[in-house]
N, C-alpha and C. Protein backbone atom coordinates (compact mmCIF):
# COMPACT_ATOMS: atom_id res chain seq x y z
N UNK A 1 52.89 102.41 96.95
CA UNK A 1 53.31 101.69 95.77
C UNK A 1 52.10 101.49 94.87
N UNK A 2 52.94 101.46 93.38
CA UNK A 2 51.14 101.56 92.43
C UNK A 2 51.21 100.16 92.32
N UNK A 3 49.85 99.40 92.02
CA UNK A 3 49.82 98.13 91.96
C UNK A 3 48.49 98.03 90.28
N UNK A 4 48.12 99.06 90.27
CA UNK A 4 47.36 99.55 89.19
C UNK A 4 48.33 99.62 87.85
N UNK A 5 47.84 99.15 86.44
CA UNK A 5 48.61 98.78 85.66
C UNK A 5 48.85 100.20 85.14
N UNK A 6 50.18 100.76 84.63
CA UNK A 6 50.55 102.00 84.69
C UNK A 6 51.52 102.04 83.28
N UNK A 7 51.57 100.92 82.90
CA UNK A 7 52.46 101.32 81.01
C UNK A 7 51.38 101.38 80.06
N UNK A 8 51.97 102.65 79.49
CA UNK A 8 50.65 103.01 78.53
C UNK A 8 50.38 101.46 77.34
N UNK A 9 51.46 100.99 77.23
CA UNK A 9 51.53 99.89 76.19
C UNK A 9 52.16 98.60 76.70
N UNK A 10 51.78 98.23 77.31
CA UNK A 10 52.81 96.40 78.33
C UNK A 10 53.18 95.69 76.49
N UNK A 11 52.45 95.32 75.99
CA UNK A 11 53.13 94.33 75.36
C UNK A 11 53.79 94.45 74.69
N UNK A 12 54.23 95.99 74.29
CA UNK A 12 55.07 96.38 73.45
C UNK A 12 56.26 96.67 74.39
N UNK A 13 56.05 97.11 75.74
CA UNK A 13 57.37 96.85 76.51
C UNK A 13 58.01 95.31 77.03
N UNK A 14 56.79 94.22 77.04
CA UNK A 14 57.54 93.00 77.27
C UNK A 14 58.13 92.73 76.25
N UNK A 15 57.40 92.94 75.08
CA UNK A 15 58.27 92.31 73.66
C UNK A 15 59.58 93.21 73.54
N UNK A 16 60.06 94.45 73.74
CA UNK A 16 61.14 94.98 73.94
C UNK A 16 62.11 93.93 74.86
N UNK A 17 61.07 93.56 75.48
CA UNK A 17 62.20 92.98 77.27
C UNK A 17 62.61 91.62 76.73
N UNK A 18 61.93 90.88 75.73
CA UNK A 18 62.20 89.89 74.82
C UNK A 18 63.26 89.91 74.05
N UNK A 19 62.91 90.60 73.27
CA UNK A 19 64.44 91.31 72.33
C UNK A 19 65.34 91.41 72.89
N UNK A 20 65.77 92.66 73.29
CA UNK A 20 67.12 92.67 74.56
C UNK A 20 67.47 91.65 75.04
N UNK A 21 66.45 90.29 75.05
CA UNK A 21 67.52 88.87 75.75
C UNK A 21 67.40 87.73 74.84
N UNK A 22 67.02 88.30 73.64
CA UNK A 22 67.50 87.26 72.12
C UNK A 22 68.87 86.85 72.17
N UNK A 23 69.68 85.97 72.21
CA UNK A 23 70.84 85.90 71.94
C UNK A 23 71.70 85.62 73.30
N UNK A 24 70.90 85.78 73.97
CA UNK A 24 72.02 85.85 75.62
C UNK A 24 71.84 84.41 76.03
N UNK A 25 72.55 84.33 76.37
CA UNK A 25 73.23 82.95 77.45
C UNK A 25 71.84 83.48 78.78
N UNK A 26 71.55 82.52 79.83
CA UNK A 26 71.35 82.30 80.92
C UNK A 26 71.73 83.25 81.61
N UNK A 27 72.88 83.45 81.80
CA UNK A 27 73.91 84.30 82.77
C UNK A 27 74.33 86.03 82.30
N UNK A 28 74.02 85.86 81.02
CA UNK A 28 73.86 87.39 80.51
C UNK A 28 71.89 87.94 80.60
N UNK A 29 71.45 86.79 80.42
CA UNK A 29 69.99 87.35 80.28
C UNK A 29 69.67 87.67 82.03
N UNK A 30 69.99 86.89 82.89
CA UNK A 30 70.05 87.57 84.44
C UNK A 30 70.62 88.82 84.77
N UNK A 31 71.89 89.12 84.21
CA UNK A 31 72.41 89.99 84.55
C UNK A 31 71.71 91.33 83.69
N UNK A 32 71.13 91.09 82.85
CA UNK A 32 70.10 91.94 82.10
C UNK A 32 69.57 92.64 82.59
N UNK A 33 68.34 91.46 83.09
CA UNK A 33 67.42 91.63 83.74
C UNK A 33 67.61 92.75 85.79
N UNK A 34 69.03 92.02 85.97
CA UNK A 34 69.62 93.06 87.35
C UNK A 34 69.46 94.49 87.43
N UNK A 35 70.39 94.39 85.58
CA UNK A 35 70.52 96.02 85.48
C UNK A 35 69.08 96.88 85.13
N UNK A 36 68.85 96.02 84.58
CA UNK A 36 67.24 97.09 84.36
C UNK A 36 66.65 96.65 85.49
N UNK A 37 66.72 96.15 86.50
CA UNK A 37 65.82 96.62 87.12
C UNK A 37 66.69 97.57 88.15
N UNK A 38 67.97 97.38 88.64
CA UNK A 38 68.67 98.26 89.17
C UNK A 38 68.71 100.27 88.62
N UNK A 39 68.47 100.41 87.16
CA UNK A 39 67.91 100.68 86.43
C UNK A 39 66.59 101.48 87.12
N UNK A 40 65.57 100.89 86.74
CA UNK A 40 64.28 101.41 87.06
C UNK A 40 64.23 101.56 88.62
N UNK A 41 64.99 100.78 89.39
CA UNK A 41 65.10 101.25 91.01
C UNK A 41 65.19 102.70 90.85
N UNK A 42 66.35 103.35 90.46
CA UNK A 42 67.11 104.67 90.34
C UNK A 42 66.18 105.30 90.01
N UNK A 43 65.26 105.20 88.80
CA UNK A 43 64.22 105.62 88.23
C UNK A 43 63.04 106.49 89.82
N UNK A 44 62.75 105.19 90.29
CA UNK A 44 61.82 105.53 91.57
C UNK A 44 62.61 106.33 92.36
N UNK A 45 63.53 105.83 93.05
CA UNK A 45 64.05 107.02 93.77
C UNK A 45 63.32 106.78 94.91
N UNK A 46 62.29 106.33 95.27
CA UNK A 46 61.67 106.31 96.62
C UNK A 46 62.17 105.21 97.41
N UNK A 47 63.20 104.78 98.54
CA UNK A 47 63.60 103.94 99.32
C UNK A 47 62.14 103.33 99.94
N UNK A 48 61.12 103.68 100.41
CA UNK A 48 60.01 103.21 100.95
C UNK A 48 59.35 102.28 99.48
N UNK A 49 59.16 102.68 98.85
CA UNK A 49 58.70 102.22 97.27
C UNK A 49 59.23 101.47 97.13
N UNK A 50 60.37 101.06 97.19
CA UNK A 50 61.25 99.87 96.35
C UNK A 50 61.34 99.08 97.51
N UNK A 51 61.25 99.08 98.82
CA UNK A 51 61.09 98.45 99.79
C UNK A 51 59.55 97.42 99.96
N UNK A 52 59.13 98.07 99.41
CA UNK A 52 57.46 97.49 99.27
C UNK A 52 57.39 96.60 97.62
N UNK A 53 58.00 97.26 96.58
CA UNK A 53 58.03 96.28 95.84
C UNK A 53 59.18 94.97 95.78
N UNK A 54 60.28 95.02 96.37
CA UNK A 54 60.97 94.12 96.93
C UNK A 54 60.22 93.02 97.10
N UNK A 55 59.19 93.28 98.57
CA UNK A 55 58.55 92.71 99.36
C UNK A 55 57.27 91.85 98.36
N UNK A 56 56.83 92.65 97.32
CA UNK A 56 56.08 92.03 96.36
C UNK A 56 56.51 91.00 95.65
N UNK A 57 57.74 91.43 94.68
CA UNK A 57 58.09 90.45 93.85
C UNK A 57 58.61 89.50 95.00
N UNK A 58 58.76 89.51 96.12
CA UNK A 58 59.55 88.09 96.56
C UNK A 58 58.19 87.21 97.42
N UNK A 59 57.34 87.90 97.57
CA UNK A 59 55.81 87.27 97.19
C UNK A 59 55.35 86.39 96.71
N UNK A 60 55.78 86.94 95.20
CA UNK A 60 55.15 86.15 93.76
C UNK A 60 54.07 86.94 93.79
């Protein structure tokens, strides 16, 4: 798993991730947030990978 910062541009993708939850309720901005990351799971494709970042984000 990369732990090395890897978006060519972060703040222009958080401020995207901002936008997309302008306007949402609580309960739409979660479910947002599910799909993109359900989303970028698919993306990886690696079951070992997403197993290890699982394990991260529930870390902190």
């Amino acid at each position: 798993m990369r732990t090395d910062p890897n978006i060519p541009d972060p703040d222009a993708t958080y401020a995207a991730i901002l936008e997309a939850n302008e306007g949402l309720s609580e309960a739409e901005s979660l479910r947002f947030a599910l799909r993109l990351a359900l989303i970028l799971a698919n993306q990886v494709g690696d079951q070992a990978v997403l197993m290890q970042a699982i394990q991260a984000a529930k870390a902190g």
